[in-house]
Protein backbone atom coordinates (compact mmCIF):
# COMPACT_ATOMS: atom_id res chain seq x y z
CA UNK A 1 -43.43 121.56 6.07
CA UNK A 2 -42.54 125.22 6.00
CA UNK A 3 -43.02 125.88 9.37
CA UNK A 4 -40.89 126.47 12.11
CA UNK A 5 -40.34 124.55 15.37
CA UNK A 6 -41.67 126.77 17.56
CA UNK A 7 -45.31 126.63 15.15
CA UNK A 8 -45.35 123.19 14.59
CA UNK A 9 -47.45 120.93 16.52
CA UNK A 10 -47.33 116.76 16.32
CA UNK A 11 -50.56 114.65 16.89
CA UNK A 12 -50.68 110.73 16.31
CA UNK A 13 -53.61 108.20 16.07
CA UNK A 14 -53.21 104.13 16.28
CA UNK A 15 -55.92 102.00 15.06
CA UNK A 16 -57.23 99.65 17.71
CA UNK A 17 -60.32 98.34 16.71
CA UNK A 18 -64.02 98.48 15.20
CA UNK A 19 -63.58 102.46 15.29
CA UNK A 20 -61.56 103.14 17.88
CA UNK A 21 -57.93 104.89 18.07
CA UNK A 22 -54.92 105.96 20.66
CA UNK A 23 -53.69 108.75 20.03
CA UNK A 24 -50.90 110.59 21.13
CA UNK A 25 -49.67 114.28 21.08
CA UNK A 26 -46.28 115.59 20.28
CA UNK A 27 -46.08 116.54 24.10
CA UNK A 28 -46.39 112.89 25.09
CA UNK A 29 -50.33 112.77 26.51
CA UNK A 30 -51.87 110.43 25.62
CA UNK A 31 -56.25 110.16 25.01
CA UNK A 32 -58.39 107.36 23.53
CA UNK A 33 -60.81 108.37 20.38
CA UNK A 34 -63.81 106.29 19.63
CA UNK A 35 -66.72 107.25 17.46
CA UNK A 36 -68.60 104.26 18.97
CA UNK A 37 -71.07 101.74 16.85
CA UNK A 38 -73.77 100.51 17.01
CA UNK A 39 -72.58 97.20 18.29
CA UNK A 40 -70.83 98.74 21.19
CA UNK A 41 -70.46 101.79 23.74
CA UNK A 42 -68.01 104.51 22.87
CA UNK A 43 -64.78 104.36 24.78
CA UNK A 44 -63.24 107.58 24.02
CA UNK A 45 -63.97 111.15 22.85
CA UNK A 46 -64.87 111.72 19.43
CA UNK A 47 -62.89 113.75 17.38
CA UNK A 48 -65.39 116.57 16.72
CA UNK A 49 -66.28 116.58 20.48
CA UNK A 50 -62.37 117.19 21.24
CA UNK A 51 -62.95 120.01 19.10
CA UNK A 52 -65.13 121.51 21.36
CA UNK A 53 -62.80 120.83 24.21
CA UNK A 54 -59.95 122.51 22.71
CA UNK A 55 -62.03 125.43 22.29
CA UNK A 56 -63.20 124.96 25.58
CA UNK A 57 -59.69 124.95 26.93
CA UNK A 58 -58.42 127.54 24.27
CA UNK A 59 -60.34 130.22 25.44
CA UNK A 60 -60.69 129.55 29.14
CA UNK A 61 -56.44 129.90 29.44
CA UNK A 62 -56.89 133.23 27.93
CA UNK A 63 -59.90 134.42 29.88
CA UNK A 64 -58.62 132.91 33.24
CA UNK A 65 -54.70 134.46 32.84
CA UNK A 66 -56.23 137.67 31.67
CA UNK A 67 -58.24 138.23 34.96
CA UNK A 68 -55.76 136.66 37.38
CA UNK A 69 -53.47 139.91 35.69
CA UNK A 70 -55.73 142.16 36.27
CA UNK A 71 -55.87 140.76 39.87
CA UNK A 72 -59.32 140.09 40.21
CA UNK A 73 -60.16 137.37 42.53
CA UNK A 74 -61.15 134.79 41.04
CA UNK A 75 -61.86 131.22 42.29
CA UNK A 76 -63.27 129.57 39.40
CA UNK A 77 -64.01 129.04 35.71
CA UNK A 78 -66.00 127.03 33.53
CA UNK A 79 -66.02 127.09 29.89
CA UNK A 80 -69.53 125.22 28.43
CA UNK A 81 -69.22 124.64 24.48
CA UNK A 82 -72.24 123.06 22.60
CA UNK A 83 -71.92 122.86 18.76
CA UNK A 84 -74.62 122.97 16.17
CA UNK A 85 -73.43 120.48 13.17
CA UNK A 86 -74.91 120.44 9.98
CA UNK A 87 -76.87 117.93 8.88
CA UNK A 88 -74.72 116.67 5.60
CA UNK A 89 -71.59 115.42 5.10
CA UNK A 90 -69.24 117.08 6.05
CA UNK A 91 -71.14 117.54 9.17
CA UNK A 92 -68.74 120.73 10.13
CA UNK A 93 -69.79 123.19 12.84
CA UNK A 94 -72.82 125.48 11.97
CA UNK A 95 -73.23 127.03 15.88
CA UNK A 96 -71.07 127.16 18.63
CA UNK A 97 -72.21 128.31 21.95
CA UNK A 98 -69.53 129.16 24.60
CA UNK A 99 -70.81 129.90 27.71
CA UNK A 100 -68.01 131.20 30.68
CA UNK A 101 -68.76 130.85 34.59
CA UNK A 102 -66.74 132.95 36.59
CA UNK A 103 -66.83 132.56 40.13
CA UNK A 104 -65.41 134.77 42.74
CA UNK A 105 -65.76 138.03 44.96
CA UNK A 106 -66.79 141.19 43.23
CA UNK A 107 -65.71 140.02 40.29
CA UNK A 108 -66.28 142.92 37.40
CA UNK A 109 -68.45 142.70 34.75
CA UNK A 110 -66.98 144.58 32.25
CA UNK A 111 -63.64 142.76 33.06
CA UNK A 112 -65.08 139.89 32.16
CA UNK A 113 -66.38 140.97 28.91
CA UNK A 114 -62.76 142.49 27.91
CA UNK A 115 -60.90 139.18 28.15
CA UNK A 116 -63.40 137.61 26.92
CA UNK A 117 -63.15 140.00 23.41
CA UNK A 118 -59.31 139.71 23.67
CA UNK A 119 -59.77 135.99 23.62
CA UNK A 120 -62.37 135.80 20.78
CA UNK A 121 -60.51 138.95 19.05
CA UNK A 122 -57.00 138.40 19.40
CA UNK A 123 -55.38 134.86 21.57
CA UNK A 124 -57.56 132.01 20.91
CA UNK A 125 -56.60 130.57 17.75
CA UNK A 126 -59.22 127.44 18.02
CA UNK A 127 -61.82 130.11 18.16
CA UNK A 128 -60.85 132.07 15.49
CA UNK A 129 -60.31 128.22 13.41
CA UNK A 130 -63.99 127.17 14.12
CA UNK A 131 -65.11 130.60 13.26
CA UNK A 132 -64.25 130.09 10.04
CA UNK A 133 -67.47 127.65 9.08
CA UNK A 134 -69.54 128.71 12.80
CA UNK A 135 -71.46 131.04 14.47
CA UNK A 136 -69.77 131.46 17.53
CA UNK A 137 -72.42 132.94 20.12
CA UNK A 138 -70.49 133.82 23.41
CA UNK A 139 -72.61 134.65 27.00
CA UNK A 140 -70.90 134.70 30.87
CA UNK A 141 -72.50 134.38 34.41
CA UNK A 142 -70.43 136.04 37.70
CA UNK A 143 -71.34 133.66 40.61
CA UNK A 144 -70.48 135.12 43.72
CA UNK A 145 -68.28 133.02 45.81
C-alpha cells in the first residue's frame, strides 16, 4: 500500500442486516453502523455522523493536551460538531461548526484560541480532511468552574 506501519490504519465492516454493519478497528474496538430505514429504528451511528465524532475527538485531544501543558486548570471539555451536507449525491460536508467548552478556573482566553489554531493549523488531521470539501466555522465558551 505504500505506506508504512506506523501510518497505516485498519478499519473493518460486517454486514448484518437490512443496512446495518459491525465494524471493527485495527485496534480491536469494536462500534455498530446503521443508516436505519424506514421499516426500522437505527441501531448504530451512521457513517457520516462518525465523521463528525472523529473530528469531534480529533481536535478535542489536541486542544485538551495543549492546555493541560500549558498548565492551565482545566476541568472540562466539550467538543459540539454539527455538519451542513449538501443536498445531492454525494451528500459530502458543505459546513462544519465546531464549537469547544472549556471549563475551569481562570482559564485564558487567548490560550484557548492558540490551541485551538494549532489544532485547526497544524495536529488535527480529520480537520484539515473535512476541510477539504467544508467550511469549518470554529467558536469556544470559558465556563467558570
Amino acid at each position: 500500500m505504500g505506506l508504512s506501519m506506523a501510518e497505516a490504519k485498519q478499519a473493518s465492516a460486517r454486514w448484518v442486516e437490512g443496512l446495518q454493519f459491525d465494524a471493527v478497528t485495527g485496534s480491536g474496538h469494536r462500534l455498530v453502523l446503521d443508516a436505519g430505514s424506514k421499516d426500522h429504528q437505527s441501531l448504530g451511528a451512521s457513517p457520516m455522523e462518525l465523521l463528525l465524532v472523529g473530528l469531534a475527538g480529533c481536535t478535542g485531544m489536541d486542544v485538551i493536551d495543549i492546555l493541560r501543558k500549558k498548565r492551565l486548570a482545566v476541568s472540562g471539555l466539550e467538543v459540539r460538531v454539527e455538519g451542513t451536507r449538501a443536498e445531492t449525491h454525494p451528500k459530502v460536508y458543505t459546513e462544519i461548526d465546531v464549537v469547544y467548552v472549556v471549563r475551569g478556573k481562570d482559564i485564558s482566553a487567548r490560550a484557548v484560541e492558540q490551541a485551538i489554531h494549532l489544532s485547526e493549523s497544524k495536529y488535527c488531521s480529520a480537520g484539515v480532511m473535512l476541510g477539504k470539501t467544508a467550511k469549518i466555522n470554529t467558536r469556544y465558551e470559558i465556563v467558570e468552574g
